[in-house]
N, C-alpha and C. Protein backbone atom coordinates (compact mmCIF):
# COMPACT_ATOMS: atom_id res chain seq x y z
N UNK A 1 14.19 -22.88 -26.30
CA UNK A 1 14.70 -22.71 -27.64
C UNK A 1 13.83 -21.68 -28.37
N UNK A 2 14.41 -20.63 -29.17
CA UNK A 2 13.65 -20.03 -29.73
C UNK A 2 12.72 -20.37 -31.10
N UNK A 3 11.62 -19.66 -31.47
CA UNK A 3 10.79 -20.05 -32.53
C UNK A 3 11.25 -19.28 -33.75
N UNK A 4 10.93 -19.74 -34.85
CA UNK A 4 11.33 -18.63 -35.80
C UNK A 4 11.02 -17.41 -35.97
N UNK A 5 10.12 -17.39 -34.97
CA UNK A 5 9.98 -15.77 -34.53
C UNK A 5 11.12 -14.67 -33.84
N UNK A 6 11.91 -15.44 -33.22
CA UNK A 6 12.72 -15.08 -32.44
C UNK A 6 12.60 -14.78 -31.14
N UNK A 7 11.39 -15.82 -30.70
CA UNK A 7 10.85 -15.86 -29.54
C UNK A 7 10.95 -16.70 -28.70
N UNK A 8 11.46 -17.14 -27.49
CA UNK A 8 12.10 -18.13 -26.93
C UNK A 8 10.80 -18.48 -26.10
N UNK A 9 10.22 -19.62 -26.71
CA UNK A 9 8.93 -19.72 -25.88
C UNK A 9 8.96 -20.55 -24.86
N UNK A 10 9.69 -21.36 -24.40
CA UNK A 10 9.80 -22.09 -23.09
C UNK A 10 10.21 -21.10 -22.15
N UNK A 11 10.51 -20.15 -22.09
CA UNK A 11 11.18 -19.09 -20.92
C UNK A 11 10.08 -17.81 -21.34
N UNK A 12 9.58 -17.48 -21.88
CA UNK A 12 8.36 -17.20 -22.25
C UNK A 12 7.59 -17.19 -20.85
N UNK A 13 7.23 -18.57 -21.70
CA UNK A 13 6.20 -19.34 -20.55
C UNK A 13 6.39 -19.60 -19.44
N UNK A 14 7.87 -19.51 -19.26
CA UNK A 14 7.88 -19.96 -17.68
C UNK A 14 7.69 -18.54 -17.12
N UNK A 15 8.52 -17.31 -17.68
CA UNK A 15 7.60 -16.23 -16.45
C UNK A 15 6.73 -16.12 -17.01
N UNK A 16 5.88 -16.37 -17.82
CA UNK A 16 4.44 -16.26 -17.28
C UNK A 16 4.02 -16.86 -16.58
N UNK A 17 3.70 -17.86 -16.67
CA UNK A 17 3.31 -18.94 -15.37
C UNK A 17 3.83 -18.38 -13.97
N UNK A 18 5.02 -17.69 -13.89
CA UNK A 18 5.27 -17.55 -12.80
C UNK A 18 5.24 -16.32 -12.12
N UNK A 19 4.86 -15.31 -13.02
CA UNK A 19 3.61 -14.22 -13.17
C UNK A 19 2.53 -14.83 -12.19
N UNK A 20 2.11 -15.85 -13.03
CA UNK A 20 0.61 -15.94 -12.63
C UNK A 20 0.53 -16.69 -11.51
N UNK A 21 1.33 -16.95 -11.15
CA UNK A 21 1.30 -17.77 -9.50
C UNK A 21 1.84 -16.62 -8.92
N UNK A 22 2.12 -15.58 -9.03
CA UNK A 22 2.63 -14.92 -7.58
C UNK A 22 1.29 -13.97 -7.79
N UNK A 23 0.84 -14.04 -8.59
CA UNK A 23 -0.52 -12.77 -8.91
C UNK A 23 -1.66 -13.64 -8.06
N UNK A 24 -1.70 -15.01 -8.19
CA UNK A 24 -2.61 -15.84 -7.49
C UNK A 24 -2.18 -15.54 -5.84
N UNK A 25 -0.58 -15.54 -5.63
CA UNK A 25 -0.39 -15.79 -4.32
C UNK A 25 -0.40 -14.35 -3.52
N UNK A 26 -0.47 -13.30 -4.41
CA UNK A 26 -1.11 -11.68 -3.97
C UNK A 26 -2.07 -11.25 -3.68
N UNK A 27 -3.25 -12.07 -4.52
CA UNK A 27 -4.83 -12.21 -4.40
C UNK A 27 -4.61 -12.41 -2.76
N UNK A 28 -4.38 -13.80 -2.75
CA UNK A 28 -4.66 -14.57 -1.23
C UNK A 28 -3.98 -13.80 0.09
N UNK A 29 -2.97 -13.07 -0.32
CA UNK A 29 -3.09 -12.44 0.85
C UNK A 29 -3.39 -10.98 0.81
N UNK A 30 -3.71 -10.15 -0.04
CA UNK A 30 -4.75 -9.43 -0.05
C UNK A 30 -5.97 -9.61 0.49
N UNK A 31 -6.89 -10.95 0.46
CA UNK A 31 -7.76 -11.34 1.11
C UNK A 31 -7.53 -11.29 2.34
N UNK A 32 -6.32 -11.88 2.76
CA UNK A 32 -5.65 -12.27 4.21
C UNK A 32 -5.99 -11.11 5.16
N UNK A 33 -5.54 -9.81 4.70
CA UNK A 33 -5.29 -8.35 4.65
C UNK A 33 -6.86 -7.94 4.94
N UNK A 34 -7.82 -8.15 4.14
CA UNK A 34 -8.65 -7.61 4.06
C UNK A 34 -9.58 -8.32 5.52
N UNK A 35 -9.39 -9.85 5.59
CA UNK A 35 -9.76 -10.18 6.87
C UNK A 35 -9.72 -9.76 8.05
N UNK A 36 -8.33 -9.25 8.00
CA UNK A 36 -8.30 -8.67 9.47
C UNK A 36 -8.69 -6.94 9.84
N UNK A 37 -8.67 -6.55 8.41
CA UNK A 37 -9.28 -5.20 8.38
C UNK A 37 -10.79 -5.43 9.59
N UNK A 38 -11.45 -6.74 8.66
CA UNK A 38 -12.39 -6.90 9.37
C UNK A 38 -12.41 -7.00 10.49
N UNK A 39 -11.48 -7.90 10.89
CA UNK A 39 -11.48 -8.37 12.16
C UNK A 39 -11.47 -6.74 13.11
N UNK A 40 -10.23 -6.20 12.93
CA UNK A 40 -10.37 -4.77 13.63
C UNK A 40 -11.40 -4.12 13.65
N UNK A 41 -12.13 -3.55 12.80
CA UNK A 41 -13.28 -2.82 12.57
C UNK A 41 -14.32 -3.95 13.37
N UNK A 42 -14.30 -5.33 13.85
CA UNK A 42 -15.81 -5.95 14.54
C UNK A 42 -15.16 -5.90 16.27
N UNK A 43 -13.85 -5.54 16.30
CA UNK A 43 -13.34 -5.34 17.19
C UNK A 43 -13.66 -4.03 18.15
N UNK A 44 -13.89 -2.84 17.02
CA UNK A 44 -14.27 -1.42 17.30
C UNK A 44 -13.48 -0.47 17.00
N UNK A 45 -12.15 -1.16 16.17
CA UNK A 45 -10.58 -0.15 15.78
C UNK A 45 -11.68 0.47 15.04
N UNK A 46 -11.16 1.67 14.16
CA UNK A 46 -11.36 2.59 13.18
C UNK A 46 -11.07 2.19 12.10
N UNK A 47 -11.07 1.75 11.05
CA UNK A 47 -10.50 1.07 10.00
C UNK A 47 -9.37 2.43 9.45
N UNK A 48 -10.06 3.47 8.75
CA UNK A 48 -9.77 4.27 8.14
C UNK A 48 -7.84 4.64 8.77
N UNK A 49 -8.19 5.14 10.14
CA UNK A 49 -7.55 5.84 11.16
C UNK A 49 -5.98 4.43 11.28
N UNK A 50 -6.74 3.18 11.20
CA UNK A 50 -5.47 2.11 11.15
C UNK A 50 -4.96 1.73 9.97
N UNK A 51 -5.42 2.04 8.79
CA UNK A 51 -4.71 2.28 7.71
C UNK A 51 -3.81 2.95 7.44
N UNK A 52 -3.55 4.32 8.04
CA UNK A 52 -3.32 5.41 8.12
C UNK A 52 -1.67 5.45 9.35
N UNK A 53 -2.17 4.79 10.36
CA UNK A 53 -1.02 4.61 11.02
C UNK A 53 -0.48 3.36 10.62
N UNK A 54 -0.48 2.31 8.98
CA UNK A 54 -0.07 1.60 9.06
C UNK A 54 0.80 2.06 8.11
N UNK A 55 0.20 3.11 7.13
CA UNK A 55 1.27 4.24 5.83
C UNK A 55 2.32 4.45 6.90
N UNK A 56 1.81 5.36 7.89
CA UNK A 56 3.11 6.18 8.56
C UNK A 56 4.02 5.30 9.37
N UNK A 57 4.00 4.06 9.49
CA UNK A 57 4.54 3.26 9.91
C UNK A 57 5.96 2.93 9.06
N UNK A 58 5.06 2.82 7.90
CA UNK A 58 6.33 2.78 6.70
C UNK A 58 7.35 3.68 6.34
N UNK A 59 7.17 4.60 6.88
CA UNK A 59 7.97 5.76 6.81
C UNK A 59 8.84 5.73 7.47
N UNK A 60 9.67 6.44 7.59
CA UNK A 60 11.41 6.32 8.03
C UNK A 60 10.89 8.05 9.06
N UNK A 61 11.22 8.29 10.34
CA UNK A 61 10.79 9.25 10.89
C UNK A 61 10.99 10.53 10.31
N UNK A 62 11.98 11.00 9.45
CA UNK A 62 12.33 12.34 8.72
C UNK A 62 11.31 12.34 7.74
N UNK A 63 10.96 11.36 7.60
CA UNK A 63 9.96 11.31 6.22
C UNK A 63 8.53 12.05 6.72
N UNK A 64 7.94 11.23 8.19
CA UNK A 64 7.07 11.55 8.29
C UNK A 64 6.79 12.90 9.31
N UNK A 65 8.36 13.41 9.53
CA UNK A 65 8.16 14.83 9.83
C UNK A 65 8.05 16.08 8.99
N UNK A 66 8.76 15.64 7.70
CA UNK A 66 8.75 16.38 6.47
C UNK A 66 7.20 16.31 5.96
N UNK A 67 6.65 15.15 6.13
CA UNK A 67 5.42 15.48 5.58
C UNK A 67 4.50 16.12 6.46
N UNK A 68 4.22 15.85 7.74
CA UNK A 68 3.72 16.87 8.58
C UNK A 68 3.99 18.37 8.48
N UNK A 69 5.17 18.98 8.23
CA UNK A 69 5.68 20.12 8.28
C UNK A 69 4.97 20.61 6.67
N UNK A 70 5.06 19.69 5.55
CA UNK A 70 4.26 20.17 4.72
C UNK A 70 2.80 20.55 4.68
N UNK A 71 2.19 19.10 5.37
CA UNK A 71 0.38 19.20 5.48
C UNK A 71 0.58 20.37 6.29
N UNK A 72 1.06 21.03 7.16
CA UNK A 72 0.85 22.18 8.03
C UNK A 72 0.90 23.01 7.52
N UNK A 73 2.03 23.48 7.02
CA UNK A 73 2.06 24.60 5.67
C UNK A 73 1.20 24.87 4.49
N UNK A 74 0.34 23.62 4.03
CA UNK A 74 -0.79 23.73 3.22
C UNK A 74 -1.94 24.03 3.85
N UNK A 75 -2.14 23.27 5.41
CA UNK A 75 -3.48 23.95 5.91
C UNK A 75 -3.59 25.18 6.56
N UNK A 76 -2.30 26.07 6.89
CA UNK A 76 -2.21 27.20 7.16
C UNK A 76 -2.33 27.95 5.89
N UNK A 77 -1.85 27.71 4.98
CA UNK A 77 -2.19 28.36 3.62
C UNK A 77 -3.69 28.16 3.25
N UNK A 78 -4.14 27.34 3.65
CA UNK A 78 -6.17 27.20 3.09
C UNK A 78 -6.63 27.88 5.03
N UNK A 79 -6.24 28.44 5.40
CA UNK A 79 -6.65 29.14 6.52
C UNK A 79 -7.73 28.21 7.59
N UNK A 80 -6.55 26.80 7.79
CA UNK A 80 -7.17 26.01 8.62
C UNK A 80 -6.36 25.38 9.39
N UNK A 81 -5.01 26.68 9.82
CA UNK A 81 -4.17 26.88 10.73
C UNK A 81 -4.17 25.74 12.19
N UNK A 82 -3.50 24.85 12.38
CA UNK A 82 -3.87 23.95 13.54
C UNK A 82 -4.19 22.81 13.62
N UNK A 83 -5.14 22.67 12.69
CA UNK A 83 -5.55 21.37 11.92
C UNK A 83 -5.12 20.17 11.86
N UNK A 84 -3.53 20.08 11.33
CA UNK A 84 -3.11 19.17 10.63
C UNK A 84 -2.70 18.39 11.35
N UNK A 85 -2.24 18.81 13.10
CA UNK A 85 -1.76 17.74 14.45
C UNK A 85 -3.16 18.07 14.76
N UNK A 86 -4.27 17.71 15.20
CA UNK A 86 -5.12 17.64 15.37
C UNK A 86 -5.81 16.44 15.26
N UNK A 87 -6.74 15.71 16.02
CA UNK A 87 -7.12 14.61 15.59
C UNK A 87 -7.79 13.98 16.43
């Protein structure tokens, strides 16, 4: 029901509250996330390098040929021709 504010504070409150439980339940697996970072890196993965193939993972394959074809075109333009498949 609203207040004479014109503020409906029971629905208000409920997304907030329910804000704040999915912000709680983001924390926790952010942590989750960050564990196994660990875990890889005591394993001997690369952390950096599996982050990296976990972006391009997300990508749809045109995506991540378009962006290759760009980084190439920028490091041939800073005269570091080759570079960019390199690794």
């Amino acid at each position: 029901m609203a207040n004479p504010d014109g503020v409906a504070a029971d629905q208000l409150r409920a997304f907030v509250e329910r804000i704040e439980r999915l912000e709680e339940e983001k924390k926790v697996i952010s942590d989750d996330i960050k564990d196994v970072y660990a875990e890889a890196k005591g394993t001997g993965f690369d952390i950096k390098v599996l982050r990296k193939v976990i972006s391009l993972r997300k990508k749809k394959p045109h995506e991540r040929e378009e962006e290759e074809a760009v980084l190439d075109l920028y490091m041939h333009a800073l005269g570091m021709a080759g570079a960019a498949g390199e690794g």
